[in-house]
N, C-alpha and C. Protein backbone atom coordinates (compact mmCIF):
# COMPACT_ATOMS: atom_id res chain seq x y z
N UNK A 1 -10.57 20.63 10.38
CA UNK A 1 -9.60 20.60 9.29
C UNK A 1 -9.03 19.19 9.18
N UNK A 2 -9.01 18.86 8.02
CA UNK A 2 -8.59 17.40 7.52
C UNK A 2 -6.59 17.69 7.23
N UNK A 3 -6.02 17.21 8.51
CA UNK A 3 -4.54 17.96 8.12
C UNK A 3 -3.83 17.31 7.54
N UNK A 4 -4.09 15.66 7.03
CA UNK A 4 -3.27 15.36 6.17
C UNK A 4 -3.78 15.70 4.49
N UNK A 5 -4.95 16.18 4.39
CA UNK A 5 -5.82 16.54 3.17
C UNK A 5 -4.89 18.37 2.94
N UNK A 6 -4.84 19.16 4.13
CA UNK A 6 -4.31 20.16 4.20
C UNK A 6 -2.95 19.89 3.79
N UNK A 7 -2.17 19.21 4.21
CA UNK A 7 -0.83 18.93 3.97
C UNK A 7 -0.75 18.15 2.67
N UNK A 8 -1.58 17.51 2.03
CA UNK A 8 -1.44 17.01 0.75
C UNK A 8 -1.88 18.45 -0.47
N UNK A 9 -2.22 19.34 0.04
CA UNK A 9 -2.79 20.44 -0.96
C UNK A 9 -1.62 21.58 -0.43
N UNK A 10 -0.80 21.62 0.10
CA UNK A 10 0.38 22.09 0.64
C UNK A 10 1.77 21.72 -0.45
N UNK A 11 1.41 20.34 0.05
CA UNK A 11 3.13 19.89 -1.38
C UNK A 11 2.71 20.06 -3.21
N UNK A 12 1.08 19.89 -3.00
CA UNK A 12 0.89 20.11 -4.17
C UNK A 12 1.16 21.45 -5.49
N UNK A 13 0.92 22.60 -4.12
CA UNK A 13 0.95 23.83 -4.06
C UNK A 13 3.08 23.72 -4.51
N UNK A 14 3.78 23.23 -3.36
CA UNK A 14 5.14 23.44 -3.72
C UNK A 14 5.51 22.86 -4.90
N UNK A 15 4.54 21.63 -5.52
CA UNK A 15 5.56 20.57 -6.45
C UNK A 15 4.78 21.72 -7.77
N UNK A 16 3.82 22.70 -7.55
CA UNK A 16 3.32 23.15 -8.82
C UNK A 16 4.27 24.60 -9.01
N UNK A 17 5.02 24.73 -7.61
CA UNK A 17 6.04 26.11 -7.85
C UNK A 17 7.56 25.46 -8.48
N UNK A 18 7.58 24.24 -8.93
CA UNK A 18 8.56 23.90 -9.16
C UNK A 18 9.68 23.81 -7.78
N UNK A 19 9.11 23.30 -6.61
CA UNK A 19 10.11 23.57 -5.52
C UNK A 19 10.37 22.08 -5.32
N UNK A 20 9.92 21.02 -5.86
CA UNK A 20 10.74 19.87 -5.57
C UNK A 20 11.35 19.01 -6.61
N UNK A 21 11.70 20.08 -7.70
CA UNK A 21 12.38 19.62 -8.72
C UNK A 21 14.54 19.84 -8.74
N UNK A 22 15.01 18.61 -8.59
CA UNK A 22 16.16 18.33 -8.65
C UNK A 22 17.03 19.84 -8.68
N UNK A 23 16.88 20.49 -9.54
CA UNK A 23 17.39 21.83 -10.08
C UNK A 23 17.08 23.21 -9.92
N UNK A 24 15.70 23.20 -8.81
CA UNK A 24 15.25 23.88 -8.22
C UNK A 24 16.14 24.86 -7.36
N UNK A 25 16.49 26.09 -7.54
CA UNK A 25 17.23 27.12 -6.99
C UNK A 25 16.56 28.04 -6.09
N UNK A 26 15.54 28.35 -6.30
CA UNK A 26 14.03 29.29 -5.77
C UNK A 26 14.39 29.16 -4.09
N UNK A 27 13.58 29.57 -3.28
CA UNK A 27 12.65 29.15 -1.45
C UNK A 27 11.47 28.33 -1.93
N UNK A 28 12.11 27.14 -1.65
CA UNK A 28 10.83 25.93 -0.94
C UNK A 28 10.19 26.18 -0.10
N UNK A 29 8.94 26.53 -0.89
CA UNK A 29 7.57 26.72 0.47
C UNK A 29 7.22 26.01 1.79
N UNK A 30 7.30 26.43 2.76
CA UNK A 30 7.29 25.84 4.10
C UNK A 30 5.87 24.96 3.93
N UNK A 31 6.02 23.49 4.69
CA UNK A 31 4.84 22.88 4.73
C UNK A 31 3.69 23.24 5.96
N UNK A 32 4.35 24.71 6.55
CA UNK A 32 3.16 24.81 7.73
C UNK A 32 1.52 24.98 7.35
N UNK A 33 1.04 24.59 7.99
CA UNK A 33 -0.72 24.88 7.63
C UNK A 33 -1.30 25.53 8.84
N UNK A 34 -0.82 25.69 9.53
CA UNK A 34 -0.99 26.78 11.10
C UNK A 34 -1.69 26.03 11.68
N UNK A 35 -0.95 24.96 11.72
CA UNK A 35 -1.76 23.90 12.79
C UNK A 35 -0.22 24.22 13.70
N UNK A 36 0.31 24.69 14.31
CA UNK A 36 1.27 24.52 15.51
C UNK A 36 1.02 24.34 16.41
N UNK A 37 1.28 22.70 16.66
CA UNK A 37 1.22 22.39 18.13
C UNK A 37 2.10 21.12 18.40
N UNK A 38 2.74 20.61 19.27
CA UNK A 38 3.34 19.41 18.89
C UNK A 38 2.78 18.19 19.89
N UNK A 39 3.26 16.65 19.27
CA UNK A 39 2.80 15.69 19.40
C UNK A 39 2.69 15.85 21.40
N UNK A 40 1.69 14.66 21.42
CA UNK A 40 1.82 14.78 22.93
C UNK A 40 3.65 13.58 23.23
N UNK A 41 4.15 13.26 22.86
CA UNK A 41 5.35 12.58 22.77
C UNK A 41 6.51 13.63 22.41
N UNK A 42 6.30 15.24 21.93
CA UNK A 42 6.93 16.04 21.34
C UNK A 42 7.87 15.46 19.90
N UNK A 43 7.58 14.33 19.21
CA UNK A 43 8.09 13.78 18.04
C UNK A 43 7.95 14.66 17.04
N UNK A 44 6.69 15.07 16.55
CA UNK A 44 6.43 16.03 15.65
C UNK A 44 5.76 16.88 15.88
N UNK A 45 5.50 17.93 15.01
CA UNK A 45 4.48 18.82 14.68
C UNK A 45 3.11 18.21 14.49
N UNK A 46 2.15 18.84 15.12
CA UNK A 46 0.62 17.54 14.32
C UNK A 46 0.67 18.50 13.24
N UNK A 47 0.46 19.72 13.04
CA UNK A 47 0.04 20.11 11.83
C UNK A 47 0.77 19.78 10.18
N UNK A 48 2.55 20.04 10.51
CA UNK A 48 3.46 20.35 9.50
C UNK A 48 4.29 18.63 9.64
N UNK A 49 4.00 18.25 10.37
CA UNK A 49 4.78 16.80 10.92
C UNK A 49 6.27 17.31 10.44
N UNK A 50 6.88 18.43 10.88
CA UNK A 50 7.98 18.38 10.92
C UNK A 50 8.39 18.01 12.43
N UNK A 51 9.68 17.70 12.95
CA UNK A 51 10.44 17.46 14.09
C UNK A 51 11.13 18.63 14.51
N UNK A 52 11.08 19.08 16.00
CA UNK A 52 11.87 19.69 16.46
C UNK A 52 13.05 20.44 15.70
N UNK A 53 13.64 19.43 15.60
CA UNK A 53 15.19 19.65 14.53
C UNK A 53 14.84 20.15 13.32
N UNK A 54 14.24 19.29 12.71
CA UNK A 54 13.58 20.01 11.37
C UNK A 54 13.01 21.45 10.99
N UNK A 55 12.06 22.05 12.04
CA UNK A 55 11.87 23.20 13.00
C UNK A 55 13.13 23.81 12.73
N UNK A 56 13.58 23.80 13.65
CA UNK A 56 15.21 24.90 14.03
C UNK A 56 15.54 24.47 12.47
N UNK A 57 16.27 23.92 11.90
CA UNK A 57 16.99 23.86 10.63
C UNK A 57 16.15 24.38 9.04
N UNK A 58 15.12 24.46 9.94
CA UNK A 58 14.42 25.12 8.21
C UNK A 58 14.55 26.61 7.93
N UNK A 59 14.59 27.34 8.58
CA UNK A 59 15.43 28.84 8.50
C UNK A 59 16.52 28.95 7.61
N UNK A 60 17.78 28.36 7.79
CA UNK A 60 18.79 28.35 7.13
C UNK A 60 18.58 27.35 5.92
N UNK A 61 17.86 26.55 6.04
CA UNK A 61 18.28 25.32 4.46
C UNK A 61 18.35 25.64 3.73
N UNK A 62 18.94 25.20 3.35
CA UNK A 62 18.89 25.34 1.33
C UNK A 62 18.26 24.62 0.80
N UNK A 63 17.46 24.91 -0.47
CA UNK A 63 16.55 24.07 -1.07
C UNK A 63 16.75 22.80 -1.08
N UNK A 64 18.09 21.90 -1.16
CA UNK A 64 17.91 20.74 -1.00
C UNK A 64 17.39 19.98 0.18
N UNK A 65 18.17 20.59 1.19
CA UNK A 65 17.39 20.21 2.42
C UNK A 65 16.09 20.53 2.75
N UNK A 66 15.61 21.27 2.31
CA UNK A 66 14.40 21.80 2.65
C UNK A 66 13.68 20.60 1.89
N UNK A 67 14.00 20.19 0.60
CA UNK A 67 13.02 19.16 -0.02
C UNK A 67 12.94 17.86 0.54
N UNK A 68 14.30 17.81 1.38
CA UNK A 68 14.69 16.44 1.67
C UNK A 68 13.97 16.28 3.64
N UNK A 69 13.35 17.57 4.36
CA UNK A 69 12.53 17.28 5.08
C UNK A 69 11.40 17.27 4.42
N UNK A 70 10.90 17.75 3.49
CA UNK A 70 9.70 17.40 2.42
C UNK A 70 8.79 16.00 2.51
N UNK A 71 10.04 15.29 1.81
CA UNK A 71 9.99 13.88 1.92
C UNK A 71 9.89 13.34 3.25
N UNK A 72 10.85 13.31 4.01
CA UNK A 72 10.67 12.87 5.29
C UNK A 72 9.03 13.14 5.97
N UNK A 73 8.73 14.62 5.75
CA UNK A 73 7.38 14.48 6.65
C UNK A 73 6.39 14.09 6.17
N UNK A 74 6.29 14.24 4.80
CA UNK A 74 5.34 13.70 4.05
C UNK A 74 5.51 12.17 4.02
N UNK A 75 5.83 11.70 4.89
CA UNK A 75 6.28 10.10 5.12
C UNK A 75 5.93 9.88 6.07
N UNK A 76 6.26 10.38 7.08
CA UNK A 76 5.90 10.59 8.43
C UNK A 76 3.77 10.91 8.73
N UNK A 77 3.67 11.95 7.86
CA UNK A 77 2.58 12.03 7.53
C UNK A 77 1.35 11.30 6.91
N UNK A 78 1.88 9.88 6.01
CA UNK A 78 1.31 9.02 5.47
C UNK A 78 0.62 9.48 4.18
N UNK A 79 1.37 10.66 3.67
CA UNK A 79 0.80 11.50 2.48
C UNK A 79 2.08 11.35 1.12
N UNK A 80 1.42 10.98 0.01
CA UNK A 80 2.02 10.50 -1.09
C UNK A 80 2.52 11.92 -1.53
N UNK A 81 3.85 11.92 -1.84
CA UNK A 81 4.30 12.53 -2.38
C UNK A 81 4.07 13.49 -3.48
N UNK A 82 3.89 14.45 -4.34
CA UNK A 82 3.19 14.68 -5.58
C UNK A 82 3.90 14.03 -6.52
N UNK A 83 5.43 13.75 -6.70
CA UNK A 83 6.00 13.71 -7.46
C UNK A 83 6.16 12.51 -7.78
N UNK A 84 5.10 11.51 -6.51
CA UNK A 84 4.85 9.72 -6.93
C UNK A 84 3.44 9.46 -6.98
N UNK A 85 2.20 10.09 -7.73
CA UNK A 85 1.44 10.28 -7.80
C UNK A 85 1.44 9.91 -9.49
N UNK A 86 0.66 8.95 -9.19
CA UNK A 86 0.02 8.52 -10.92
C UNK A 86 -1.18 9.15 -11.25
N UNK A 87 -1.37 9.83 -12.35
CA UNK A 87 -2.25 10.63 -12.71
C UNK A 87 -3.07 9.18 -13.81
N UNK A 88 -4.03 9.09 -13.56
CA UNK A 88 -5.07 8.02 -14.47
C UNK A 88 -5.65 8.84 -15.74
């Protein structure tokens, strides 16, 4: 499995439910891809590149936060955002 290819067809999937739009009220789809396992450093997730913290706090978030680890892992991840994606 190609997991940043997995994780780029993941946000794509959320930015097409309307879950990372400003005004978005809905559940932001979790970025897991059932890759759970974490870094050998325990920094992140390899699969979801979320963090520990990020982990524990995604249960309760509210959509903003939830978008705003979005960003973060998809950063962390080295995977472009959908919503900064130039369509040619």
């Amino acid at each position: 499995m190609d997991i940043p290819v997995a994780l780029a067809r993941r946000a794509a999937q959320v930015a097409a439910e309307g879950g990372f739009a400003a005004d978005f009220d809905g559940v932001v789809t979790s970025p897991c891809i059932s890759v759970c396992r974490m870094t050998a450093d325990r920094s992140h997730c390899q699969g979801c590149f979320r963090t520990l913290e990020e982990l524990r706090a995604w249960g309760k978030a509210d959509a903003a936060t939830r978008q705003a680890i979005w960003v973060k892992l998809l950063e962390r991840a080295g995977v472009a955002h959908p919503a900064q994606v130039v369509s040619s």
